[in-house]
N, C-alpha and C. Protein backbone atom coordinates (compact mmCIF):
# COMPACT_ATOMS: atom_id res chain seq x y z
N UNK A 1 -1.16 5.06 -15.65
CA UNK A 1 -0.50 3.96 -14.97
C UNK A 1 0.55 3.37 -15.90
N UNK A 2 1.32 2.83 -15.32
CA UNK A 2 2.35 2.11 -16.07
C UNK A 2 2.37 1.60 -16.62
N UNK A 3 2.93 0.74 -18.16
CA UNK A 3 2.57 -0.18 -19.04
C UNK A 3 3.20 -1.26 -18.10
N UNK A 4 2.48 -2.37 -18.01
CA UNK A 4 3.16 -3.85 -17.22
C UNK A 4 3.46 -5.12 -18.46
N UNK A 5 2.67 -4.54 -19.20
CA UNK A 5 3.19 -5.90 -20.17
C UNK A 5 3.44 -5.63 -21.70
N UNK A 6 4.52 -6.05 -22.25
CA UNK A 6 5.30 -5.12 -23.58
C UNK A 6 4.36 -5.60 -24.65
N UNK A 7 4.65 -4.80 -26.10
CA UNK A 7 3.56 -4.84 -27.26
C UNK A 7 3.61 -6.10 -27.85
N UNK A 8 5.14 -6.57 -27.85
CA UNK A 8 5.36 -8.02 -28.40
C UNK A 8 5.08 -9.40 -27.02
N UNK A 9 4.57 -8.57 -26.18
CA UNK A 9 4.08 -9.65 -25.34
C UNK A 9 3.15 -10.83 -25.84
N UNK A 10 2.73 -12.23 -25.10
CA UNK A 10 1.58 -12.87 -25.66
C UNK A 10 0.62 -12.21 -24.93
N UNK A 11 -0.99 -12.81 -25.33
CA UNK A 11 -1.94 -12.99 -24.89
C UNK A 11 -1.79 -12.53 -23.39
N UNK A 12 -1.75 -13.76 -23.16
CA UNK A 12 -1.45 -14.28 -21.80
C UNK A 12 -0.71 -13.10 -20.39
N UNK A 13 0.40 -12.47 -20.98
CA UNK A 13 0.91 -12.10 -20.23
C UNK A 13 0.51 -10.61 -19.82
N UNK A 14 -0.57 -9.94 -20.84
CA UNK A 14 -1.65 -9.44 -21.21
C UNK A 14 -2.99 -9.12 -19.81
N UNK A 15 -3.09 -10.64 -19.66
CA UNK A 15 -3.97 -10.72 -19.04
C UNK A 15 -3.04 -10.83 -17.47
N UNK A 16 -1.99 -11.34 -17.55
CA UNK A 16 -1.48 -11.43 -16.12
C UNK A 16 -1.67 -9.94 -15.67
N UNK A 17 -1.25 -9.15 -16.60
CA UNK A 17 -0.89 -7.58 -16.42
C UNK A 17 -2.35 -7.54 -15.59
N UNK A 18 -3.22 -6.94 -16.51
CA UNK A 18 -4.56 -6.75 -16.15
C UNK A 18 -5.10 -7.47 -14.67
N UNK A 19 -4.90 -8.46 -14.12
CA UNK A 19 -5.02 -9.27 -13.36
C UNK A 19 -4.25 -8.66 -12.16
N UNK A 20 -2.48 -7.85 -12.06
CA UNK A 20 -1.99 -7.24 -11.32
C UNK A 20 -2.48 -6.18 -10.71
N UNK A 21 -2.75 -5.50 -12.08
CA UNK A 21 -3.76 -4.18 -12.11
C UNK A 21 -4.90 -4.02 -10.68
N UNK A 22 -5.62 -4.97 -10.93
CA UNK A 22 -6.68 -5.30 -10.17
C UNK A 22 -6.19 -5.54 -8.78
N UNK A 23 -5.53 -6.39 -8.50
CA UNK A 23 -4.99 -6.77 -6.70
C UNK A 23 -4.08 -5.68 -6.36
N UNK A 24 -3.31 -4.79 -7.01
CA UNK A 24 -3.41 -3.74 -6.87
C UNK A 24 -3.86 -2.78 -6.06
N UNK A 25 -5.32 -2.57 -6.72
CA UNK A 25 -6.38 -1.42 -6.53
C UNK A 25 -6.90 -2.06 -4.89
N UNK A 26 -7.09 -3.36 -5.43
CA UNK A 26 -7.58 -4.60 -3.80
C UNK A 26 -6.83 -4.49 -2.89
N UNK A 27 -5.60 -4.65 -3.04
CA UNK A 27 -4.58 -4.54 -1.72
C UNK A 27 -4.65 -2.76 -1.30
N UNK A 28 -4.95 -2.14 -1.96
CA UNK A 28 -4.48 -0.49 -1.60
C UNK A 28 -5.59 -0.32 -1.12
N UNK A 29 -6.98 -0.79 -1.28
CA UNK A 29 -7.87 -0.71 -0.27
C UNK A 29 -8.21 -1.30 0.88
N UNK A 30 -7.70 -2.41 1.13
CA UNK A 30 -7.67 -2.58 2.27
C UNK A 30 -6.60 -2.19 2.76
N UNK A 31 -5.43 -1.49 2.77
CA UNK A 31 -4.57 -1.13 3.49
C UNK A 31 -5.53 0.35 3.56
N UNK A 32 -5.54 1.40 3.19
CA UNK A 32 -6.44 1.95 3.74
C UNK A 32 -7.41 2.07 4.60
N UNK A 33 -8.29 0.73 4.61
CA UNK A 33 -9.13 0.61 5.45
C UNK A 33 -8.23 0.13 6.96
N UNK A 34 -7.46 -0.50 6.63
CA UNK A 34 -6.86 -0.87 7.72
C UNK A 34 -6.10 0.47 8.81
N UNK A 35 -6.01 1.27 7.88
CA UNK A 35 -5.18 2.38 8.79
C UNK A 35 -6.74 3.29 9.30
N UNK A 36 -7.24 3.69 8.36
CA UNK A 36 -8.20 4.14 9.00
C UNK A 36 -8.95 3.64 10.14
N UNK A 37 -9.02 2.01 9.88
CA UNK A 37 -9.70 1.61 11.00
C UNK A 37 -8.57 1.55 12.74
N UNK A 38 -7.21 0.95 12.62
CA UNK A 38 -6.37 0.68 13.56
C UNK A 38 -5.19 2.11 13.46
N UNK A 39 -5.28 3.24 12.93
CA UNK A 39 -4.83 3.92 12.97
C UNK A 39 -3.66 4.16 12.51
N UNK A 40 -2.47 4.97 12.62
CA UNK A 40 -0.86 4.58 12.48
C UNK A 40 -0.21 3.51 12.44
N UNK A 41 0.04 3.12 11.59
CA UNK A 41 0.88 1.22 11.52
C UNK A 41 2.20 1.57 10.77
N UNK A 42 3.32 0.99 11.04
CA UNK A 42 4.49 0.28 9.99
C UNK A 42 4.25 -0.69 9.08
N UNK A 43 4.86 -0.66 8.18
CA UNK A 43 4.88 -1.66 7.18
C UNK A 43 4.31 -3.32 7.66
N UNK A 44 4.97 -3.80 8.54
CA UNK A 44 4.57 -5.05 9.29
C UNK A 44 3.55 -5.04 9.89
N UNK A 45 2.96 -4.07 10.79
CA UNK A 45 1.76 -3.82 11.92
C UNK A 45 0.80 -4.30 10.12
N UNK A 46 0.69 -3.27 9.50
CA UNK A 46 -0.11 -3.04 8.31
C UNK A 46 -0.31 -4.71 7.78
N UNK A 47 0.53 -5.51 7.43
CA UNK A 47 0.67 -6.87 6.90
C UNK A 47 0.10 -8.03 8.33
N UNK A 48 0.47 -7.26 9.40
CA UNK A 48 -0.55 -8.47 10.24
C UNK A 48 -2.16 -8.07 9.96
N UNK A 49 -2.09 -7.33 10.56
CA UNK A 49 -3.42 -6.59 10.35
C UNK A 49 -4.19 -6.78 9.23
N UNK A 50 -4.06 -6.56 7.76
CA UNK A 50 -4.67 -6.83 6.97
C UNK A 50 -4.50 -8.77 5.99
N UNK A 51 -3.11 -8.96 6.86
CA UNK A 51 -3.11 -10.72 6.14
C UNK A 51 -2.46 -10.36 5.06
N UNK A 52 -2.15 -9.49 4.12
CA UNK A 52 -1.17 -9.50 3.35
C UNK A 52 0.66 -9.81 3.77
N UNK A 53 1.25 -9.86 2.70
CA UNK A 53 2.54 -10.16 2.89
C UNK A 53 3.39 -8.50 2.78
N UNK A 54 4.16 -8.77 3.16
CA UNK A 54 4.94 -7.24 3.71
C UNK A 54 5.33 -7.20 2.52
N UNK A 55 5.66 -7.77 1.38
CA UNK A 55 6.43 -7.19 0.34
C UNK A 55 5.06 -6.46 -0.24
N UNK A 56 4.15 -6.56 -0.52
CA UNK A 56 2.67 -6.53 -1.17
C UNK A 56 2.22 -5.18 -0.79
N UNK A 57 2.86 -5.30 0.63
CA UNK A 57 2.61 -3.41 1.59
C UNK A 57 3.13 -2.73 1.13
N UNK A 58 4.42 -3.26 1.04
CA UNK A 58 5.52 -2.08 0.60
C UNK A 58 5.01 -2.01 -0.68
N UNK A 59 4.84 -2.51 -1.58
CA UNK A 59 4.88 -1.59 -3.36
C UNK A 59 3.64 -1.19 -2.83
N UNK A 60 2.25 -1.23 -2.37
CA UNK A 60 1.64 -0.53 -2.25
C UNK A 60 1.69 1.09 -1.44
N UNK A 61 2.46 0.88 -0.46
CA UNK A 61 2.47 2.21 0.16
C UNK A 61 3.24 3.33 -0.49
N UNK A 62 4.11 3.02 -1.38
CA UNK A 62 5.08 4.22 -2.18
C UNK A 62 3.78 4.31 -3.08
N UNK A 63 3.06 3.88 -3.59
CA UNK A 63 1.76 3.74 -4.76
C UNK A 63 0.73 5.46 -3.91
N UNK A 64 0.47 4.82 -2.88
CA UNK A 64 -0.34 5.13 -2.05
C UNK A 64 -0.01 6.71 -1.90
N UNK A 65 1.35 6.51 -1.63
CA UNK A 65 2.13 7.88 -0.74
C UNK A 65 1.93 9.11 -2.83
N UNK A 66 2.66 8.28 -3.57
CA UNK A 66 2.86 9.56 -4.22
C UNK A 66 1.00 9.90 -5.29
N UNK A 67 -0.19 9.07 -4.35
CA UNK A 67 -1.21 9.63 -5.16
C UNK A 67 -1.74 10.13 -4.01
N UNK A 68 -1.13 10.24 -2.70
CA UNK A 68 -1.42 11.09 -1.91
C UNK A 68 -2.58 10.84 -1.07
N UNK A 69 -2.59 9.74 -0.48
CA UNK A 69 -3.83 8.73 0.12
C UNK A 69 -3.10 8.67 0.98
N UNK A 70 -1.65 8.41 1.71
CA UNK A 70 -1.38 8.03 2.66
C UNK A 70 0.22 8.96 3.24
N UNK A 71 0.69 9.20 3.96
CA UNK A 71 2.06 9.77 4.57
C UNK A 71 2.60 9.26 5.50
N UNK A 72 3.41 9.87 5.82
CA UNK A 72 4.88 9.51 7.07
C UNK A 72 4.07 10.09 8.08
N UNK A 73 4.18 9.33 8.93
CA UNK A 73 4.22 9.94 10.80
C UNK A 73 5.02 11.21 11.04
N UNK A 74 6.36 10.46 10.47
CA UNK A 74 7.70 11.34 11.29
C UNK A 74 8.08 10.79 12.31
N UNK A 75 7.39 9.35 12.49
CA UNK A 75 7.85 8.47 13.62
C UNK A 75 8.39 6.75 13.14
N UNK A 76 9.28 6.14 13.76
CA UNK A 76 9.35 5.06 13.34
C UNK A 76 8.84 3.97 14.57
N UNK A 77 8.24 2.84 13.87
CA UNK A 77 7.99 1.89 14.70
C UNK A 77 9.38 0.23 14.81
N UNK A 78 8.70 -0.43 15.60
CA UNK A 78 9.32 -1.93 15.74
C UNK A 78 8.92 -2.67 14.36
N UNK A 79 9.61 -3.36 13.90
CA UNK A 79 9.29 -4.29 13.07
C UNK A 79 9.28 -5.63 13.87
N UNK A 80 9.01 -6.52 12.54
CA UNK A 80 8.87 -7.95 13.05
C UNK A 80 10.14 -8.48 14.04
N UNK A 81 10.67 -7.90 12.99
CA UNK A 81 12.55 -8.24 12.99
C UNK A 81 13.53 -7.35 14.27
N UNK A 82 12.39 -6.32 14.50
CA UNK A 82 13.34 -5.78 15.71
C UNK A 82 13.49 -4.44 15.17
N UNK A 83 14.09 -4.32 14.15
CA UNK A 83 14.30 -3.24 13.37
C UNK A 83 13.40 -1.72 13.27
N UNK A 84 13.85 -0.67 12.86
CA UNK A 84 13.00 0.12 12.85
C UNK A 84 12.39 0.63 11.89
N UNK A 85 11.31 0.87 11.51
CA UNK A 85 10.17 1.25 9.76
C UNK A 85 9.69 1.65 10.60
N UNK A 86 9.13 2.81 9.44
CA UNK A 86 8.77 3.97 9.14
C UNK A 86 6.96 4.07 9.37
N UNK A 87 6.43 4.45 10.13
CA UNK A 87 5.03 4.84 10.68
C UNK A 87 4.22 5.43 9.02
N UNK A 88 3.35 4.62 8.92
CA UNK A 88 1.93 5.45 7.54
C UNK A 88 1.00 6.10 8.38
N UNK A 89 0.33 7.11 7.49
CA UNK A 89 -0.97 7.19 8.30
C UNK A 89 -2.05 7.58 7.01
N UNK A 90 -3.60 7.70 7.10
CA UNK A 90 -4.14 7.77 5.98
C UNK A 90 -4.10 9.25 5.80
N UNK A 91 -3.65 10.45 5.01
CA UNK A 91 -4.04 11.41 4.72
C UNK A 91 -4.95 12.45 5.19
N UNK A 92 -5.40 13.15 5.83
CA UNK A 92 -6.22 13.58 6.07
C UNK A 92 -7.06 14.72 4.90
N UNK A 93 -8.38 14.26 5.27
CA UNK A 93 -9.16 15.58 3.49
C UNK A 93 -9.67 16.54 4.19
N UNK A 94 -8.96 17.26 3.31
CA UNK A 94 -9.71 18.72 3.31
C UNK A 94 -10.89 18.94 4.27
N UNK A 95 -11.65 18.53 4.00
CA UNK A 95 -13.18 18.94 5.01
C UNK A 95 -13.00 18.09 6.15
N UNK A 96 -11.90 17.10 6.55
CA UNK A 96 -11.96 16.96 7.61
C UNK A 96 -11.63 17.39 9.02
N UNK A 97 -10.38 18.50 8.29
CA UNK A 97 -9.70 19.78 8.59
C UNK A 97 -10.44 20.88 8.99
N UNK A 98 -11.35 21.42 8.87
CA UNK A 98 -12.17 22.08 8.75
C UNK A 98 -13.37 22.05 9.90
């Protein structure tokens, strides 16, 4: 994982890191759970649904996408705004394929 907080950092900012770290791992699981449970969502569907804030979705879902937990539809949905974003869905495993 990425270094979040530099060597000449304080204490403190140390622990903010560590602290990111964590809500992190928290937010990427419940967005997971959330797709698994309500299926295909956009960025926004995903942020009502789970009560997070859409910016919080978004760094999580590029997180998500390149450890390979989650992908593209190939479809886009409505946003809040009218606009159109991009459909997630959770991955499917191996033995579920099967």
């Amino acid at each position: 994982m990425n270094q979040v907080a530099r060597n000449t950092d304080p204490l403190t900012s140390w622990s903010a890191a560590d602290s990111a770290k964590f809500l992190a791992v928290q937010h990427a699981t419940i967005i997971i759970q959330a797709l698994c449970k309500y299926g295909p969502q956009g960025k926004d569907g995903i942020a009502t649904i789970t009560g997070l804030d859409g910016n919080q979705v978004a760094r999580r879902l590029s997180e998500l996408e390149r450890n390979h937990e989650i992908l593209l539809t190939g479809r886009n949905v409505q946003s809040k705004a009218g606009r159109a974003e991009r459909e997630w869905k959770v991955m499917p495993r191996q033995m579920d394929l099967i």
